[in-house]
N, C-alpha and C. Protein backbone atom coordinates (compact mmCIF):
# COMPACT_ATOMS: atom_id res chain seq x y z
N UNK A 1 1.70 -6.13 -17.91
CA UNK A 1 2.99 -5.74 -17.37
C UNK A 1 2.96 -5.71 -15.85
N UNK A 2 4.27 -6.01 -15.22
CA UNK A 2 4.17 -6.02 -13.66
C UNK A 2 4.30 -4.48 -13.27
N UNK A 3 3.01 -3.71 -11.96
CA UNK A 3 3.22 -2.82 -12.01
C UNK A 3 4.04 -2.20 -10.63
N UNK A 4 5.61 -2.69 -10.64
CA UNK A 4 6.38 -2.44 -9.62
C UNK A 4 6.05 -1.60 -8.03
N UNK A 5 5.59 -0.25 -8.78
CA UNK A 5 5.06 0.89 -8.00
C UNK A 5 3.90 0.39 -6.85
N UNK A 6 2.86 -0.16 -7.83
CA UNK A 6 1.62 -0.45 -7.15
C UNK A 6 1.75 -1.67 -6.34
N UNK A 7 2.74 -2.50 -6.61
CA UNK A 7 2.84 -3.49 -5.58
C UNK A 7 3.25 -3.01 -4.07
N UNK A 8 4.57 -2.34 -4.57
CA UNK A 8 5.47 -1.73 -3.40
C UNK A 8 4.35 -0.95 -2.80
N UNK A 9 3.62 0.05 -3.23
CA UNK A 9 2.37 0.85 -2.39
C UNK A 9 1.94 0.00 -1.59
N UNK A 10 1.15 -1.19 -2.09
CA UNK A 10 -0.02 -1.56 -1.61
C UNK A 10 1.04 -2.81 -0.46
N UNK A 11 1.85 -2.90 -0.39
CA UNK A 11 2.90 -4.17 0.58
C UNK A 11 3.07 -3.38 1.41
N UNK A 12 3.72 -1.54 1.18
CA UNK A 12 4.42 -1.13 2.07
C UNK A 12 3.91 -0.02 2.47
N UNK A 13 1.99 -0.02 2.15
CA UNK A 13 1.30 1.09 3.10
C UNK A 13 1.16 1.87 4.24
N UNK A 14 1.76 1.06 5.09
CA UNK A 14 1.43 1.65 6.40
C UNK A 14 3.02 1.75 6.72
N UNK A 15 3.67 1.58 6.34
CA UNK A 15 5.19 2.46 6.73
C UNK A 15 5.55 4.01 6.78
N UNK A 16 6.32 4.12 6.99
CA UNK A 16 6.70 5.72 6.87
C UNK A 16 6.29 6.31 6.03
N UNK A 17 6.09 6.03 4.60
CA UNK A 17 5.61 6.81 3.66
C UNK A 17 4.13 6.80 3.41
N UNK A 18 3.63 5.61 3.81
CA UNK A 18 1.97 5.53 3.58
C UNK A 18 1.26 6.29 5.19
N UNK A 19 2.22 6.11 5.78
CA UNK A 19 1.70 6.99 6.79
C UNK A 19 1.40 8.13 6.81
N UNK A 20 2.65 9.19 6.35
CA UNK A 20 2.86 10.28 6.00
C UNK A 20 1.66 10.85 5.21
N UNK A 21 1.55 10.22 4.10
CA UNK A 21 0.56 10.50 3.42
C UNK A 21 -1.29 10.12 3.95
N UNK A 22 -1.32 9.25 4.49
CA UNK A 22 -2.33 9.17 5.43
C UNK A 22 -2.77 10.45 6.84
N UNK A 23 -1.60 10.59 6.83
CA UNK A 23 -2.14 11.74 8.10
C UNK A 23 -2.20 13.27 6.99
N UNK A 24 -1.43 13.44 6.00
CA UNK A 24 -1.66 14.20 4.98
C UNK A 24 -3.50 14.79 4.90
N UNK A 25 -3.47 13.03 4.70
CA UNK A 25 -5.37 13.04 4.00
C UNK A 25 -6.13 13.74 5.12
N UNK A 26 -5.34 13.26 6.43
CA UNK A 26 -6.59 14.13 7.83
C UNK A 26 -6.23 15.26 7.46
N UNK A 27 -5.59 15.54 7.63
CA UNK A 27 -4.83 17.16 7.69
C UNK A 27 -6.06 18.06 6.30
N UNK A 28 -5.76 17.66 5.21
CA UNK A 28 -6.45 18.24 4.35
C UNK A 28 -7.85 17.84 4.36
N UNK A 29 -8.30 17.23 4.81
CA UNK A 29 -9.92 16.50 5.32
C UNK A 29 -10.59 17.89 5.78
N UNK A 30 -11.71 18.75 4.75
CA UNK A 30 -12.48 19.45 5.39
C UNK A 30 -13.20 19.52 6.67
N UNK A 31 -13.51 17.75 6.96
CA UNK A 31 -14.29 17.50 8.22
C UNK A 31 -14.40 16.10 8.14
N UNK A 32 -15.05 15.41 9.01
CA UNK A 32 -15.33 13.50 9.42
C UNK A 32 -15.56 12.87 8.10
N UNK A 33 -16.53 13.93 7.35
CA UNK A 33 -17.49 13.37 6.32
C UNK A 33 -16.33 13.53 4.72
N UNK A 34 -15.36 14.58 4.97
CA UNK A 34 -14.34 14.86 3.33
C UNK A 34 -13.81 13.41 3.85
N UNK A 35 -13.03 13.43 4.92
CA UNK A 35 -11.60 12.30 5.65
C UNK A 35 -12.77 10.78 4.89
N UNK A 36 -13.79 10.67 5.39
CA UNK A 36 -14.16 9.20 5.06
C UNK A 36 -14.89 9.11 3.50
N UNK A 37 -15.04 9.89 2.85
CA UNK A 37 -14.62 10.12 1.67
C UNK A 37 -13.74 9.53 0.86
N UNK A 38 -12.63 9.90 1.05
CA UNK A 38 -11.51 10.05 0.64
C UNK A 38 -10.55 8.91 1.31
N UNK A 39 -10.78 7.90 2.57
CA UNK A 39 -9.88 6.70 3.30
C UNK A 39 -11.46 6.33 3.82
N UNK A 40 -11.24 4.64 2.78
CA UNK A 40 -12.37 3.74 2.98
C UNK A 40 -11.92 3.23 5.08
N UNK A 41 -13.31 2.59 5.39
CA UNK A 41 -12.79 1.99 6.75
C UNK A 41 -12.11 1.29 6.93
N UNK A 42 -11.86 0.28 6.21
CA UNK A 42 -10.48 -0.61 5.82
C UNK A 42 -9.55 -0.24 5.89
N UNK A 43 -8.95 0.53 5.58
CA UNK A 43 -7.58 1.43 5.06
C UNK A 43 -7.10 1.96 6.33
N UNK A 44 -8.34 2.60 7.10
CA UNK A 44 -8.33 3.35 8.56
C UNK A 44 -8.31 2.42 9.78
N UNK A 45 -8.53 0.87 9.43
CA UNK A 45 -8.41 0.27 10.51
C UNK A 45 -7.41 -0.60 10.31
N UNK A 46 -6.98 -0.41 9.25
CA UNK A 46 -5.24 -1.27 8.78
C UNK A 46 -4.19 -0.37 9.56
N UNK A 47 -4.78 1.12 8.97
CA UNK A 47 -3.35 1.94 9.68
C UNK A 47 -3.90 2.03 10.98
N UNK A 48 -4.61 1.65 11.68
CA UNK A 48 -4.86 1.82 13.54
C UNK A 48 -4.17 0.48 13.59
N UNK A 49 -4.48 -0.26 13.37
CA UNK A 49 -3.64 -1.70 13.72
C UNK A 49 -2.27 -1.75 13.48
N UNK A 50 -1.96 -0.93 12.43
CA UNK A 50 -0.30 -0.44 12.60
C UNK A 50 -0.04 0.06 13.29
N UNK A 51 -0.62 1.63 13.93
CA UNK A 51 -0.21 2.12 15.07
C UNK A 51 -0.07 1.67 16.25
N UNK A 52 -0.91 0.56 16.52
CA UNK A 52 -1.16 -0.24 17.45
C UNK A 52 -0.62 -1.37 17.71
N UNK A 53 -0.22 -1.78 16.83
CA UNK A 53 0.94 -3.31 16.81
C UNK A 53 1.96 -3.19 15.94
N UNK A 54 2.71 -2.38 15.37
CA UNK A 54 3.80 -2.42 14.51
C UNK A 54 3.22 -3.02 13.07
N UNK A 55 3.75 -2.20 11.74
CA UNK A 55 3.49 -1.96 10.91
C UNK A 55 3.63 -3.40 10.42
N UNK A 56 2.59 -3.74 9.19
CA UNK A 56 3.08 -5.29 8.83
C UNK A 56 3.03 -5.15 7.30
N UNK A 57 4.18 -6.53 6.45
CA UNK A 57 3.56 -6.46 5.56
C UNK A 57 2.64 -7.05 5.10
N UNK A 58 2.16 -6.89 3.49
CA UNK A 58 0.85 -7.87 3.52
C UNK A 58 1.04 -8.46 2.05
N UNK A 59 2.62 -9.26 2.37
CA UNK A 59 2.92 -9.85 0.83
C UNK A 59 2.32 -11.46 0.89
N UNK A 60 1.59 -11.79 2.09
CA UNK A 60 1.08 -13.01 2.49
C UNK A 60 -0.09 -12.88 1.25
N UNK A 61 -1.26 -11.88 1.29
CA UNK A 61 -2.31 -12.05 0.74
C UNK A 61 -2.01 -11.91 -0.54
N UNK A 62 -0.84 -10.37 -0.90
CA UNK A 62 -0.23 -10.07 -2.04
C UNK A 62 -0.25 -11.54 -3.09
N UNK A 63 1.24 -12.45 -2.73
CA UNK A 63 1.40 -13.54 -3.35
C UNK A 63 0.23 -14.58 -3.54
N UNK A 64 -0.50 -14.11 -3.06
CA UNK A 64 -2.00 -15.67 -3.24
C UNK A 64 -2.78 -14.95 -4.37
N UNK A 65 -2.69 -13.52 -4.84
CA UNK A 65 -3.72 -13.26 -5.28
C UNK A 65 -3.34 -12.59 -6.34
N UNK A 66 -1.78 -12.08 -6.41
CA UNK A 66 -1.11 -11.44 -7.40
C UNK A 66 -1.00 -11.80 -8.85
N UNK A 67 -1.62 -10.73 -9.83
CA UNK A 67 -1.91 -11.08 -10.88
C UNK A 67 -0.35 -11.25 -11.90
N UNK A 68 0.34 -10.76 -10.77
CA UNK A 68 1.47 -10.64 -11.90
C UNK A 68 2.57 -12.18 -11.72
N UNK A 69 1.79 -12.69 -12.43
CA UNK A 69 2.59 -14.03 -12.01
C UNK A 69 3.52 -14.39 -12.82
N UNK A 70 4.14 -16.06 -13.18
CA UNK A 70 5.33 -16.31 -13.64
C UNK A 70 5.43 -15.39 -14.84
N UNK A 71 4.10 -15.44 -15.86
CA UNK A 71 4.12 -14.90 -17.51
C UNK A 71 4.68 -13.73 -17.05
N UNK A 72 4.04 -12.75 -16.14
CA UNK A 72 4.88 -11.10 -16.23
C UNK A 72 5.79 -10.75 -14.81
N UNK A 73 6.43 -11.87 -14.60
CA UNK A 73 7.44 -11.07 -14.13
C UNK A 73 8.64 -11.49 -13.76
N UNK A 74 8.85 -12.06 -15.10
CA UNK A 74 10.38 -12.41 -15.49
C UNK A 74 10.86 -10.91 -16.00
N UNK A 75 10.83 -9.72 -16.37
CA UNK A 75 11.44 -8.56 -16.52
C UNK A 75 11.73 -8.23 -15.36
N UNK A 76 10.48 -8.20 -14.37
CA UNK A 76 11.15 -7.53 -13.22
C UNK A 76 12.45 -8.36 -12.49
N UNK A 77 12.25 -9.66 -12.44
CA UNK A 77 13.40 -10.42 -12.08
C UNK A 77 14.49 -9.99 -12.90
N UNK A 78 14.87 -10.19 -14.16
CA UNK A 78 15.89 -9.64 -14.78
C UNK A 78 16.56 -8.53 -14.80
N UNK A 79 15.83 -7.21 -14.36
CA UNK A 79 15.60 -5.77 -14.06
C UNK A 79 15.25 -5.08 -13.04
N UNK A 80 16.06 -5.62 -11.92
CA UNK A 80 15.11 -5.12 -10.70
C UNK A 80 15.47 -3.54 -10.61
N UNK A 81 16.65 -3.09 -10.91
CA UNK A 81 16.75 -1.92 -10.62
C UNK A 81 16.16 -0.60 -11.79
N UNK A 82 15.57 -1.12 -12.78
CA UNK A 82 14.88 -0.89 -13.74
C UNK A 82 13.19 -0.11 -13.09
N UNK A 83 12.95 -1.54 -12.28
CA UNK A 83 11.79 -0.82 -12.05
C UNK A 83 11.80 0.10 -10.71
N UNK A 84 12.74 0.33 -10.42
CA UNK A 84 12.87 1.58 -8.97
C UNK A 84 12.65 2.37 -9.99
């Protein structure tokens, strides 16, 4: 099945809402060692490069690699407001 949610997360991470929740994670981060724990270096140098150059999306890599292809996601086409 196409999983609507997890696409939109992972496209629209570093926007307002993945942000939010990213500075969340410092905030509740016991110390250097809970924070990198918990936000791989990847993740932390995606959102510095957002802060730093305006937020991007990343439906470039998304579409090359996306499992949810023609077979599953003719519902969501038919249903878009279904899967909000």
């Amino acid at each position: 099945d196409f999983d609507f949610v997890a696409c939109s997360v992972h496209n629209y991470r570093e926007f307002m809402g993945g942000f939010t929740d990213w500075a969340q994670t410092i905030a509740d981060s016991a110390d250097a060692a809970d924070f990198r724990s918990r936000v791989s270096d990847s993740e932390n140098a995606s959102m510095w490069q957002s802060l730093s150059f305006k937020a991007n999306y990343k439906a470039a890599y998304c579409l090359a690699v996306c499992p949810a292809g023609e077979e599953v996601i003719e519902p969501y086409l038919d249903d878009r407001k279904g899967f909000m």
